[in-house]
N, C-alpha and C. Protein backbone atom coordinates (compact mmCIF):
# COMPACT_ATOMS: atom_id res chain seq x y z
N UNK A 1 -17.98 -1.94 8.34
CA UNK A 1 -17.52 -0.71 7.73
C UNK A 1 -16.06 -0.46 8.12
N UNK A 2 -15.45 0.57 7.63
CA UNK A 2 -13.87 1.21 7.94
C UNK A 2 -13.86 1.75 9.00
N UNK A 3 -12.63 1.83 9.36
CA UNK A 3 -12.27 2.68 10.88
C UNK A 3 -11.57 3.34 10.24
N UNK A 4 -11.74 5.10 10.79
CA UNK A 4 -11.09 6.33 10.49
C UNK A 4 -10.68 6.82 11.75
N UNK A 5 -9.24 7.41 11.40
CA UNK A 5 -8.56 7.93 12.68
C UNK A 5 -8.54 9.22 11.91
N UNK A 6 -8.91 9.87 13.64
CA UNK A 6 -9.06 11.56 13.61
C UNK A 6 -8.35 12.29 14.73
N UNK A 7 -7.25 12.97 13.88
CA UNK A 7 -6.55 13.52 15.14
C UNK A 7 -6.67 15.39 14.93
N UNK A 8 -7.00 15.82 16.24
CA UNK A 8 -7.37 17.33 16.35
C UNK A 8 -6.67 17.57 15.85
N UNK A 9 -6.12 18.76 15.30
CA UNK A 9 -4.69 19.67 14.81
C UNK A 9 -4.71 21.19 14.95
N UNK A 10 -5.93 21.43 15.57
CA UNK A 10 -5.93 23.05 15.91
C UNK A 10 -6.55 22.95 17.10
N UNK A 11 -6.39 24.25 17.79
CA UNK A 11 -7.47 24.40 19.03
C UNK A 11 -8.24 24.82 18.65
N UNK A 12 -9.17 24.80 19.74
CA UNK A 12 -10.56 24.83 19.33
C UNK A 12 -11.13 26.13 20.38
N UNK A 13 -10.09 27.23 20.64
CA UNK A 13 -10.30 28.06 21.45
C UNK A 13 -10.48 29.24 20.58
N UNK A 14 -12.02 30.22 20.54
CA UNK A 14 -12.24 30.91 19.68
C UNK A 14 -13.62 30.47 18.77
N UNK A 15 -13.38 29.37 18.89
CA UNK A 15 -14.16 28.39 17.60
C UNK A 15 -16.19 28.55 17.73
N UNK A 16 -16.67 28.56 17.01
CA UNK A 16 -18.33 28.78 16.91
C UNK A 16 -18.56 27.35 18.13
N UNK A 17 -19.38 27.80 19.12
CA UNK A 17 -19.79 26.83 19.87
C UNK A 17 -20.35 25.60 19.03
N UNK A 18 -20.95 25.39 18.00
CA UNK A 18 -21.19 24.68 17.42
C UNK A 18 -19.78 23.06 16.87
N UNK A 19 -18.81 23.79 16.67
CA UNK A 19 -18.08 23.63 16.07
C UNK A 19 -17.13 22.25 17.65
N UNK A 20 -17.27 22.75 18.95
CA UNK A 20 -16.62 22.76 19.81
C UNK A 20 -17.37 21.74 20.50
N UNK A 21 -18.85 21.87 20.04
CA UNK A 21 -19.62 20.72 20.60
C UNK A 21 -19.35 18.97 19.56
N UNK A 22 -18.90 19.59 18.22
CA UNK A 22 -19.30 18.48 17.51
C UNK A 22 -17.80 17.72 18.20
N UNK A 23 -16.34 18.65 18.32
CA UNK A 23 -15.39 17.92 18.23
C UNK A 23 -15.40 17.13 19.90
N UNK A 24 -15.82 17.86 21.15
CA UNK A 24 -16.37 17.32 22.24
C UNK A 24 -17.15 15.83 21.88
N UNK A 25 -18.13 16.07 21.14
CA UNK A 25 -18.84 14.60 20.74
C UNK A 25 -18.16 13.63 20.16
N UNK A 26 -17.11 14.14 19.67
CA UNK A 26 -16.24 12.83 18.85
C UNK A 26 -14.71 12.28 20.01
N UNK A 27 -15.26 12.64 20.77
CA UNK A 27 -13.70 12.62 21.79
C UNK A 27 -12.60 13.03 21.93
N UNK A 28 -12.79 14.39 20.99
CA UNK A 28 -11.69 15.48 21.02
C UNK A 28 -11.55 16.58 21.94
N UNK A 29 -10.66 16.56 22.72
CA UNK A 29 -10.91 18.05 23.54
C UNK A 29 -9.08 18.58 23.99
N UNK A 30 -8.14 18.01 23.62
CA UNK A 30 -6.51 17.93 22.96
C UNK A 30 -6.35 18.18 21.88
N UNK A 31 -5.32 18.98 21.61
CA UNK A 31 -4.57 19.39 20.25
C UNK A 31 -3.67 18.04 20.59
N UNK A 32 -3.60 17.46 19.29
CA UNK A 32 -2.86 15.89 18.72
C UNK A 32 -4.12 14.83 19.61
N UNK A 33 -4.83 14.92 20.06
CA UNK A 33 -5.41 13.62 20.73
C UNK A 33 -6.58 12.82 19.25
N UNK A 34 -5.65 11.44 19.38
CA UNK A 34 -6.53 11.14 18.08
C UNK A 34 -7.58 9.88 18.58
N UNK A 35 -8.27 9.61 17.74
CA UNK A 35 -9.62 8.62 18.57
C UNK A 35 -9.49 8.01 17.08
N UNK A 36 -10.75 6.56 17.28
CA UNK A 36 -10.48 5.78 15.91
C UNK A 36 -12.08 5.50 16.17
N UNK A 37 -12.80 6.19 15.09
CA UNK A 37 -14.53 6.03 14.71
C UNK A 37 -15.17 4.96 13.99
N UNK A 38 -15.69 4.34 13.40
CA UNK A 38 -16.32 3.25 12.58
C UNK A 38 -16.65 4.73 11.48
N UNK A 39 -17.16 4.18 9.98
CA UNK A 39 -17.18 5.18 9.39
C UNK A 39 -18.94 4.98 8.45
N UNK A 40 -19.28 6.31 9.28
CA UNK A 40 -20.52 6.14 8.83
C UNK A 40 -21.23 7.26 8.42
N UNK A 41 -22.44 7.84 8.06
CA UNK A 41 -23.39 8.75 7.55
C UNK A 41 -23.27 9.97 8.39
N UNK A 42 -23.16 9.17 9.65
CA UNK A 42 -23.53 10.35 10.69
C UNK A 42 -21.96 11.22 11.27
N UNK A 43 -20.87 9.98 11.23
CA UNK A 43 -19.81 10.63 11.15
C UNK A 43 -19.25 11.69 10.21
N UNK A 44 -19.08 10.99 9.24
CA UNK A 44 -18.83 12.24 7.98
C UNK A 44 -19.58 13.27 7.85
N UNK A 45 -20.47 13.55 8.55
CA UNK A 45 -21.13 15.29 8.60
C UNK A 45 -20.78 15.68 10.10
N UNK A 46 -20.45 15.08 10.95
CA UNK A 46 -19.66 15.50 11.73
C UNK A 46 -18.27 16.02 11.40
N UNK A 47 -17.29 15.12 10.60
CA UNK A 47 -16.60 15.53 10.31
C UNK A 47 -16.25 16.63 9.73
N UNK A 48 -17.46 16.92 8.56
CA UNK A 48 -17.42 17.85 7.31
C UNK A 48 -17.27 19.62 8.40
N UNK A 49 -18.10 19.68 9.35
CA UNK A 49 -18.31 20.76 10.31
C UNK A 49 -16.84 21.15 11.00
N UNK A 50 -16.23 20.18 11.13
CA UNK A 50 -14.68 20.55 11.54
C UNK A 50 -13.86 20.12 10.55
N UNK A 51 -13.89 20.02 9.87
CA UNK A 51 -12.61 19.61 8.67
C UNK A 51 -11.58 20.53 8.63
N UNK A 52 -11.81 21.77 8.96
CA UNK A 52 -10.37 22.61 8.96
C UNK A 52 -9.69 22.54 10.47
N UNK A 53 -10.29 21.98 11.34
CA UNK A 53 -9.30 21.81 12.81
C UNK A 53 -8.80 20.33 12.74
N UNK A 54 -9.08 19.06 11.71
CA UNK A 54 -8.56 17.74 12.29
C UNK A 54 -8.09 17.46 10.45
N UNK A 55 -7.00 16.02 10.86
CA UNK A 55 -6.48 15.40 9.75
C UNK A 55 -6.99 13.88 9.97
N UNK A 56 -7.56 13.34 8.96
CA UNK A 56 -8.18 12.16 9.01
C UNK A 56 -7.08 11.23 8.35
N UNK A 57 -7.16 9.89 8.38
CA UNK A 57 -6.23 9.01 7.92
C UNK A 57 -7.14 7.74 8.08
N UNK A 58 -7.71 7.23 6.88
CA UNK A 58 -8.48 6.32 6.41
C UNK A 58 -7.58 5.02 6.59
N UNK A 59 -5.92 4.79 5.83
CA UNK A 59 -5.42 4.03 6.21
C UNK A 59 -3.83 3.82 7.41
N UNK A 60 -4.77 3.34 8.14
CA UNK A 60 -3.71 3.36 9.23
C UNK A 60 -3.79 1.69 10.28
């Protein structure tokens, strides 16, 4: 499968605990800290839950 890079772009101070656990689970816990995922089922609904705090970049 693809590798997707995900870099935070907001804090996450304020944010629905929910929201704070998913980006914790993906190896976010820095504003700009970006990580590189395999791209799969379970990611992209992770993602979908924070989509307004990170910018994804499919090709990189």
């Amino acid at each position: 499968m693809n590798n997707i890079q995900i870099k935070l772009c907001r804090s996450l101070i304020g944010r629905n605990p929910k929201q704070i656990k998913t980006a914790h689970a993906l190896g976010l816990k820095k504003i700009n800290q970006i990580v590189i995922k395999e791209e799969n089922a379970v990611l992209k609904g992770m993602l979908n839950i924070i989509k307004h705090l990170i910018s994804i970049n499919k090709n990189f």
